[in-house]
C-alpha atoms as a PDB file:
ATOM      1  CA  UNK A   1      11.040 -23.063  -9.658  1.00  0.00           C
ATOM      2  CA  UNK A   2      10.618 -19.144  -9.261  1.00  0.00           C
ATOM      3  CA  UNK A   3       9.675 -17.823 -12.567  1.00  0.00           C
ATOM      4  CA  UNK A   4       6.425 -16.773 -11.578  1.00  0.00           C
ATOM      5  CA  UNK A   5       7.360 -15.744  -8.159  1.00  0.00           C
ATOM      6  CA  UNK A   6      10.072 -13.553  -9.151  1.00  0.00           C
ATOM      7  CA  UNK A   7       7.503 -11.670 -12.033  1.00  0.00           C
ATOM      8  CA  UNK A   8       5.326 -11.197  -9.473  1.00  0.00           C
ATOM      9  CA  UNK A   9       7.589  -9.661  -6.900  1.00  0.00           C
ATOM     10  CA  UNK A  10       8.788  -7.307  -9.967  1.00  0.00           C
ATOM     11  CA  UNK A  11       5.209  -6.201 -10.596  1.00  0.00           C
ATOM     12  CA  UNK A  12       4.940  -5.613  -6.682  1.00  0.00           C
ATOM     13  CA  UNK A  13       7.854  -3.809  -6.739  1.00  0.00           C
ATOM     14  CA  UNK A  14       7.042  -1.516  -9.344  1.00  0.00           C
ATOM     15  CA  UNK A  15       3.520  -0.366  -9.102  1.00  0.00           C
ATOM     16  CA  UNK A  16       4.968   0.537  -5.347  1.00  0.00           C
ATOM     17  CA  UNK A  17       7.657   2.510  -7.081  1.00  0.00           C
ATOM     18  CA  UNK A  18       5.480   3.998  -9.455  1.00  0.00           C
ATOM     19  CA  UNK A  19       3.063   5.429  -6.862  1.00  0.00           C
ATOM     20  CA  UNK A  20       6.120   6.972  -4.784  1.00  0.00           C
ATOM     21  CA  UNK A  21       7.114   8.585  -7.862  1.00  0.00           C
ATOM     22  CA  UNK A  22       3.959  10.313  -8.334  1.00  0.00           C
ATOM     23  CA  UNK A  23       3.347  11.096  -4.540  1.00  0.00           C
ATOM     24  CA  UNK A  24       7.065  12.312  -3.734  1.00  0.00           C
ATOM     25  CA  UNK A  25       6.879  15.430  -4.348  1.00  0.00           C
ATOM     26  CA  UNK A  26       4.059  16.196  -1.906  1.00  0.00           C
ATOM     27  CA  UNK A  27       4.583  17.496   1.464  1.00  0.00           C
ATOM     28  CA  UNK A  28       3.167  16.259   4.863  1.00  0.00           C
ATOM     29  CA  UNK A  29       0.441  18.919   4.741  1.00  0.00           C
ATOM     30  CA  UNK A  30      -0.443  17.920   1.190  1.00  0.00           C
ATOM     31  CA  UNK A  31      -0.727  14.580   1.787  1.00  0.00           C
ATOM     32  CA  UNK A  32      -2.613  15.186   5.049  1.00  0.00           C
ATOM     33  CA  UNK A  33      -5.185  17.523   3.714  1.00  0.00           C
ATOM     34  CA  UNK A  34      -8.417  16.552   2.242  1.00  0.00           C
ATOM     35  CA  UNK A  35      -7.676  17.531  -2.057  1.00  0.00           C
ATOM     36  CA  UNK A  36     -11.852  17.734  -2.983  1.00  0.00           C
ATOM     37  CA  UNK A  37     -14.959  17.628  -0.927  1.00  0.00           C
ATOM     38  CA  UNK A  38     -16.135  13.780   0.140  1.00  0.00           C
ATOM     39  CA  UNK A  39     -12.511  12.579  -0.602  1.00  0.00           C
ATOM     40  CA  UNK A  40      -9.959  11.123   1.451  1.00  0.00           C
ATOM     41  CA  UNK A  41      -6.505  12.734   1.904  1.00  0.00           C
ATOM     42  CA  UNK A  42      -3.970  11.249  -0.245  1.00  0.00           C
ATOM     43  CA  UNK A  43      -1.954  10.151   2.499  1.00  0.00           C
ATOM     44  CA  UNK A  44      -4.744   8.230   3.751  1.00  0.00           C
ATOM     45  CA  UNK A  45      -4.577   6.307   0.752  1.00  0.00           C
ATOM     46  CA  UNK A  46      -1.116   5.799   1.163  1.00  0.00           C
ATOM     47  CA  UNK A  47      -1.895   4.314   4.436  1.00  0.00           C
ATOM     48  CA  UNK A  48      -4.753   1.998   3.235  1.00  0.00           C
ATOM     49  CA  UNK A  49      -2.260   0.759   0.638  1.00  0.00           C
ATOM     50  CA  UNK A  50      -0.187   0.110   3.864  1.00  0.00           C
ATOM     51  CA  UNK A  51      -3.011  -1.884   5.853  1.00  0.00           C
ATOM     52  CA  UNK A  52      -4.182  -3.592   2.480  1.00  0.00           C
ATOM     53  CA  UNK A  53      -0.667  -5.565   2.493  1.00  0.00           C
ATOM     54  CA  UNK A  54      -1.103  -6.583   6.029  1.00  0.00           C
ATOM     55  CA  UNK A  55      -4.195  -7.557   5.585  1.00  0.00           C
ATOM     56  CA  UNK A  56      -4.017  -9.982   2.515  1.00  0.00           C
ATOM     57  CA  UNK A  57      -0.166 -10.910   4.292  1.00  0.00           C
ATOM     58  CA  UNK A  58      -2.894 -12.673   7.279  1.00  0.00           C
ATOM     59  CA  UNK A  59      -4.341 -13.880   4.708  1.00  0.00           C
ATOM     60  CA  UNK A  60      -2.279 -15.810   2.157  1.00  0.00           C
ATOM     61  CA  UNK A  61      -0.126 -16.356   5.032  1.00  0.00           C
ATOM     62  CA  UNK A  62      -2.589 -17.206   7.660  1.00  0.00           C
ATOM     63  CA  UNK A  63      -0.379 -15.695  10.408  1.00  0.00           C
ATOM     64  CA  UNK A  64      -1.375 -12.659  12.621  1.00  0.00           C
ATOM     65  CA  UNK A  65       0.281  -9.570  12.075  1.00  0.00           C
ATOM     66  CA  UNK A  66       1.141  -7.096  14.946  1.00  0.00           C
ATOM     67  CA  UNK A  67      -1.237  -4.858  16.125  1.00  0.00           C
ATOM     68  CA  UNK A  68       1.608  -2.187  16.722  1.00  0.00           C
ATOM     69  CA  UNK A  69       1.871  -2.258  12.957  1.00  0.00           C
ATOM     70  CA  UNK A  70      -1.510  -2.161  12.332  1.00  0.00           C
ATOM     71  CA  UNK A  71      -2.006   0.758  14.588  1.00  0.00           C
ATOM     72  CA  UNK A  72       0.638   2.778  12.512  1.00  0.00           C
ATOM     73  CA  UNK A  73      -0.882   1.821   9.865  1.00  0.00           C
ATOM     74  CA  UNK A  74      -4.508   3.651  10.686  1.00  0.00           C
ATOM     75  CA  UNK A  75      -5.564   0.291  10.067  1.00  0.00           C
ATOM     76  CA  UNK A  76      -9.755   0.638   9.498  1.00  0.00           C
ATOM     77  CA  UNK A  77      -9.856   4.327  11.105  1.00  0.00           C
ATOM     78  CA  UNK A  78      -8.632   6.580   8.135  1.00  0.00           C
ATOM     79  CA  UNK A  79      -9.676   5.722   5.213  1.00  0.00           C
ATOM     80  CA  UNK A  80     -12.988   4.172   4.711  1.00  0.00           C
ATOM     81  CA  UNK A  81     -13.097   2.718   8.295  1.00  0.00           C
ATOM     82  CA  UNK A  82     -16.157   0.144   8.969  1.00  0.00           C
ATOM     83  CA  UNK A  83     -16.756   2.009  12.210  1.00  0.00           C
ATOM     84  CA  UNK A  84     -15.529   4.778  14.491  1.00  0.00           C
ATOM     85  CA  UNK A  85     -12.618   6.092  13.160  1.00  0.00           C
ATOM     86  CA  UNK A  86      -9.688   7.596  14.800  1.00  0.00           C
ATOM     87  CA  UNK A  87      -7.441   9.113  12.226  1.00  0.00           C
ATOM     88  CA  UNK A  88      -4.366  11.210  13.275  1.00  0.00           C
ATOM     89  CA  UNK A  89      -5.467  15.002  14.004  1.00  0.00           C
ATOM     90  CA  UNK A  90      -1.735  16.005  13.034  1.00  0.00           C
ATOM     91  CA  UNK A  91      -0.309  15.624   9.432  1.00  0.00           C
ATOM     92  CA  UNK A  92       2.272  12.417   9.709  1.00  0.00           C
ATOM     93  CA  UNK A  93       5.602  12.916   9.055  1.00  0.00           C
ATOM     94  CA  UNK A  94       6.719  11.909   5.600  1.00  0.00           C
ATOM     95  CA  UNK A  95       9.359   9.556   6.990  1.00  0.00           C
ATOM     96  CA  UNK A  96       6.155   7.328   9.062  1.00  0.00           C
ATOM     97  CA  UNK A  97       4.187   7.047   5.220  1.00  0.00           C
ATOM     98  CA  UNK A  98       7.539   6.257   3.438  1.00  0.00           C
ATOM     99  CA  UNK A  99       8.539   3.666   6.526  1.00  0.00           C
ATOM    100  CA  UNK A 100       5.726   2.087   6.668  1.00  0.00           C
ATOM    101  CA  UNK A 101       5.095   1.736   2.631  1.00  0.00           C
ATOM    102  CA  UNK A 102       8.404   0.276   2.410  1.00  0.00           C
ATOM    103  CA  UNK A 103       7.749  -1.677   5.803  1.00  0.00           C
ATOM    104  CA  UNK A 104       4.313  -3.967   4.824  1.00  0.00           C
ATOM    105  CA  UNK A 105       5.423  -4.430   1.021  1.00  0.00           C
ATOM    106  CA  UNK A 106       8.731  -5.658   2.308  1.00  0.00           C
ATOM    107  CA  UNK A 107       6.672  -8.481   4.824  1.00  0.00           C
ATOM    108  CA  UNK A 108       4.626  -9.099   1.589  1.00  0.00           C
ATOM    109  CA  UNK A 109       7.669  -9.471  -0.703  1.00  0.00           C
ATOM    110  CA  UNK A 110       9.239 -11.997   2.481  1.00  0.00           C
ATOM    111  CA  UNK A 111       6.172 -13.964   2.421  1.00  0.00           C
ATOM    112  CA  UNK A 112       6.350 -14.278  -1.603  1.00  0.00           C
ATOM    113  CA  UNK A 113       9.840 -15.057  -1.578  1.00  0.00           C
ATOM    114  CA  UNK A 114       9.292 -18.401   0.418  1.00  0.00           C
ATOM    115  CA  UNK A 115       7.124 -19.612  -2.006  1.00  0.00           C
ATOM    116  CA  UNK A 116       7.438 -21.836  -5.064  1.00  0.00           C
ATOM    117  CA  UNK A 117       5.830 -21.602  -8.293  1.00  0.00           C
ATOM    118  CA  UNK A 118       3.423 -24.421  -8.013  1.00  0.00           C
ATOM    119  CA  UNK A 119       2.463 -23.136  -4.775  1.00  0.00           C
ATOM    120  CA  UNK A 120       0.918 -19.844  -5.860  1.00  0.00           C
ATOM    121  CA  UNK A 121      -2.118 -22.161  -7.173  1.00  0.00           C
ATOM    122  CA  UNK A 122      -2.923 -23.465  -3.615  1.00  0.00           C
ATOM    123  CA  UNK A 123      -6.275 -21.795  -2.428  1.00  0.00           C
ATOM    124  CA  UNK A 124      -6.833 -20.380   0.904  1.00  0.00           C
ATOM    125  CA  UNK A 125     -10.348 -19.989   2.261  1.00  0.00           C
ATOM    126  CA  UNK A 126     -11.897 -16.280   3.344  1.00  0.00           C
ATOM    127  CA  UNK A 127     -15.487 -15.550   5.494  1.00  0.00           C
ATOM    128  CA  UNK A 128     -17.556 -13.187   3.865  1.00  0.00           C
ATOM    129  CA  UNK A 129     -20.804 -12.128   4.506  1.00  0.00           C
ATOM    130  CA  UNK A 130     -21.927 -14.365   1.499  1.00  0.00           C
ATOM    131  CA  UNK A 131     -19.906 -17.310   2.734  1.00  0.00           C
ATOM    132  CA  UNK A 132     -16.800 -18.650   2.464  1.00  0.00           C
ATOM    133  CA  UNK A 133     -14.740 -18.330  -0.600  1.00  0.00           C
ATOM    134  CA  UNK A 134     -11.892 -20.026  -1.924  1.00  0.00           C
ATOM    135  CA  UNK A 135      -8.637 -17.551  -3.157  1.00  0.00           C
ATOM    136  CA  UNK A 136      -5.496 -18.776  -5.103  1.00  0.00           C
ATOM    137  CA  UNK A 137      -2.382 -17.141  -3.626  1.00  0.00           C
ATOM    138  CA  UNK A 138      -1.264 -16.209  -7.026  1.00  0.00           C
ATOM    139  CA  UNK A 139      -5.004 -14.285  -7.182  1.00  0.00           C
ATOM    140  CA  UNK A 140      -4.246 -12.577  -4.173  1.00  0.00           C
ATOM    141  CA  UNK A 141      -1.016 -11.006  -5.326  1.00  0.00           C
ATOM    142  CA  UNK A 142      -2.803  -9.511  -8.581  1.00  0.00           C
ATOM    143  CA  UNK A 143      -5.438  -8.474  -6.428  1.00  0.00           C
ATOM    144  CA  UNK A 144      -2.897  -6.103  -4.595  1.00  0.00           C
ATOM    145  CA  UNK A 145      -1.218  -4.925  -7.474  1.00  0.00           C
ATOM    146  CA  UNK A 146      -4.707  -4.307  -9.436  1.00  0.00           C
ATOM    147  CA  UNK A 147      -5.820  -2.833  -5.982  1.00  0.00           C
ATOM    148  CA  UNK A 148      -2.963  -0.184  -6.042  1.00  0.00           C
ATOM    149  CA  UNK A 149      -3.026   0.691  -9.071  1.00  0.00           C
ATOM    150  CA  UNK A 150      -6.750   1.577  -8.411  1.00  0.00           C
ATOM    151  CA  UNK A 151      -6.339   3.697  -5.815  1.00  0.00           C
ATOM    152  CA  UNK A 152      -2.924   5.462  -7.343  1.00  0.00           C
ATOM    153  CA  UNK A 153      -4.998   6.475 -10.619  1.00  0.00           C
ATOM    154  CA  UNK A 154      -7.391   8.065  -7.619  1.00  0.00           C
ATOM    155  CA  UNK A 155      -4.616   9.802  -6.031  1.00  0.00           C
ATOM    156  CA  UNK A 156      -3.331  10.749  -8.761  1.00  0.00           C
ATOM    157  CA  UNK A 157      -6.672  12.357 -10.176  1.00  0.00           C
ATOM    158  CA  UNK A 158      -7.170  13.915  -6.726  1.00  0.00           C
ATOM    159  CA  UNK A 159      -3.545  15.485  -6.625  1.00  0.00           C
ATOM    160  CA  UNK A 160      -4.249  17.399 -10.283  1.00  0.00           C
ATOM    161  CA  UNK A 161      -7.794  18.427  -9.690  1.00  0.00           C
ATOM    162  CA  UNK A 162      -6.335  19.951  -6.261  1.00  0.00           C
ATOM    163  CA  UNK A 163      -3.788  21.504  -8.703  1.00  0.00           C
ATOM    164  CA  UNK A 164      -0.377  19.707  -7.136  1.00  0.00           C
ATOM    165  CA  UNK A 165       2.203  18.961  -9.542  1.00  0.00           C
ATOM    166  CA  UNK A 166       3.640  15.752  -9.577  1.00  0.00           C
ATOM    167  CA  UNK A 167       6.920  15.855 -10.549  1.00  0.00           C
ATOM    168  CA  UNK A 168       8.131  12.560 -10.787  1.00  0.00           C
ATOM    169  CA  UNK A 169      10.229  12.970 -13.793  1.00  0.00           C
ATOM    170  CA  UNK A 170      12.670  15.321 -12.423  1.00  0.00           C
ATOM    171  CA  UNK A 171      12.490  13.949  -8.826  1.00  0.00           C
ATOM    172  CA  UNK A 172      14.680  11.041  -8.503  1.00  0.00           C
ATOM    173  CA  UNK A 173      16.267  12.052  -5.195  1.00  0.00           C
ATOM    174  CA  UNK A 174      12.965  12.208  -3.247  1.00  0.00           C
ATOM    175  CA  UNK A 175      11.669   9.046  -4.974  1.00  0.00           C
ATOM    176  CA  UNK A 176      14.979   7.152  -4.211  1.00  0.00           C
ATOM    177  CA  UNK A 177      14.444   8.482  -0.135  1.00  0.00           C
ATOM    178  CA  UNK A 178      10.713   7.634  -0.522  1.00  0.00           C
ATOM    179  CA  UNK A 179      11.919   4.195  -1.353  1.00  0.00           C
ATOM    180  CA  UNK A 180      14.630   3.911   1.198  1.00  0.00           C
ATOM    181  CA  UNK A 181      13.562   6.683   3.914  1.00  0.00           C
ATOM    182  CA  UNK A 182      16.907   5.618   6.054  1.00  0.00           C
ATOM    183  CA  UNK A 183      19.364   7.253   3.632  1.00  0.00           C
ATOM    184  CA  UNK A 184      20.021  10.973   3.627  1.00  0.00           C
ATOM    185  CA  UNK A 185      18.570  13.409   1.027  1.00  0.00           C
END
């Protein structure tokens, strides 16, 4: 049975579309540059989101994603990086953020897919500095949907204090390219 699977993708699906929507109106150098003092630019939260789904993919999945990816990604060197960063010096192109949003949820989404229902109770076990602790799968997937909507409610916060208008409701061409960057606009 898929029941629960299949709400789950949804809600994946939709908080993803729901922070394109609010971000597609922003160009590369919007998205690159740094909105308020001691923030992060709101493409670098675009890219966490991006590392966040490889990361808890290892996880639930326990299989190794590519470090090509990851490196695409900014994975730990943009935003909020645990040690020497490297973040790009030029503003990305909007085709790498959309690619690579649409990219990692997809392998997410995949990796959902394959399961059933009564496996999205079985636990997987993470290190932490505290010790090891014990995850459902289905946990993990609200975990990245809670996690973006965190971080969009940032972005979002950060895009009309730097006085950038979203304008998702009357944007539904760049939203549909944001969501599939291999069509033409």
């Amino acid at each position: 049975m898929k029941e629960k699977v299949d709400l789950l993708k949804w809600m994946l699906e939709d908080i993803r579309k729901e922070t394109i929507s609010g971000v597609s109106s922003l160009t590369k150098e919007q998205l690159f540059a740094v909105p308020e003092i001691g923030e992060f630019p709101v493409g670098a939260y675009l890219m966490h989101l991006c590392e966040c789904d490889l990361h808890w993919l290892e996880v639930i999945s326990g299989e190794e994603q590519s470090d090509e990816l990851k490196t695409k990604c900014y994975s730990d060197n943009w935003f909020d990086p645990s040690g020497e960063s490297s973040p790009p010096t030029e503003a990305p192109e909007l085709i790498e953020y959309a690619s690579l949003l649409r990219e990692t949820r997809q392998k997410f989404l995949d990796y959902i897919s394959s399961l059933d229902d009564s496996e999205l109770d079985s636990s997987v076990i993470i290190k932490r500095k505290s010790g090891e602790v014990s995850l459902s799968k289905k946990w993990i997937v609200y975990h990245i949907i809670e996690h973006e909507a965190h971080h969009r409610g940032q972005m979002f916060l950060l895009m009309r204090r730097a006085g950038w208008k979203s304008d998702h409701r009357n944007n539904h061409k760049m939203t549909e390219w944001w969501l599939n960057p291999e069509q033409e606009i």
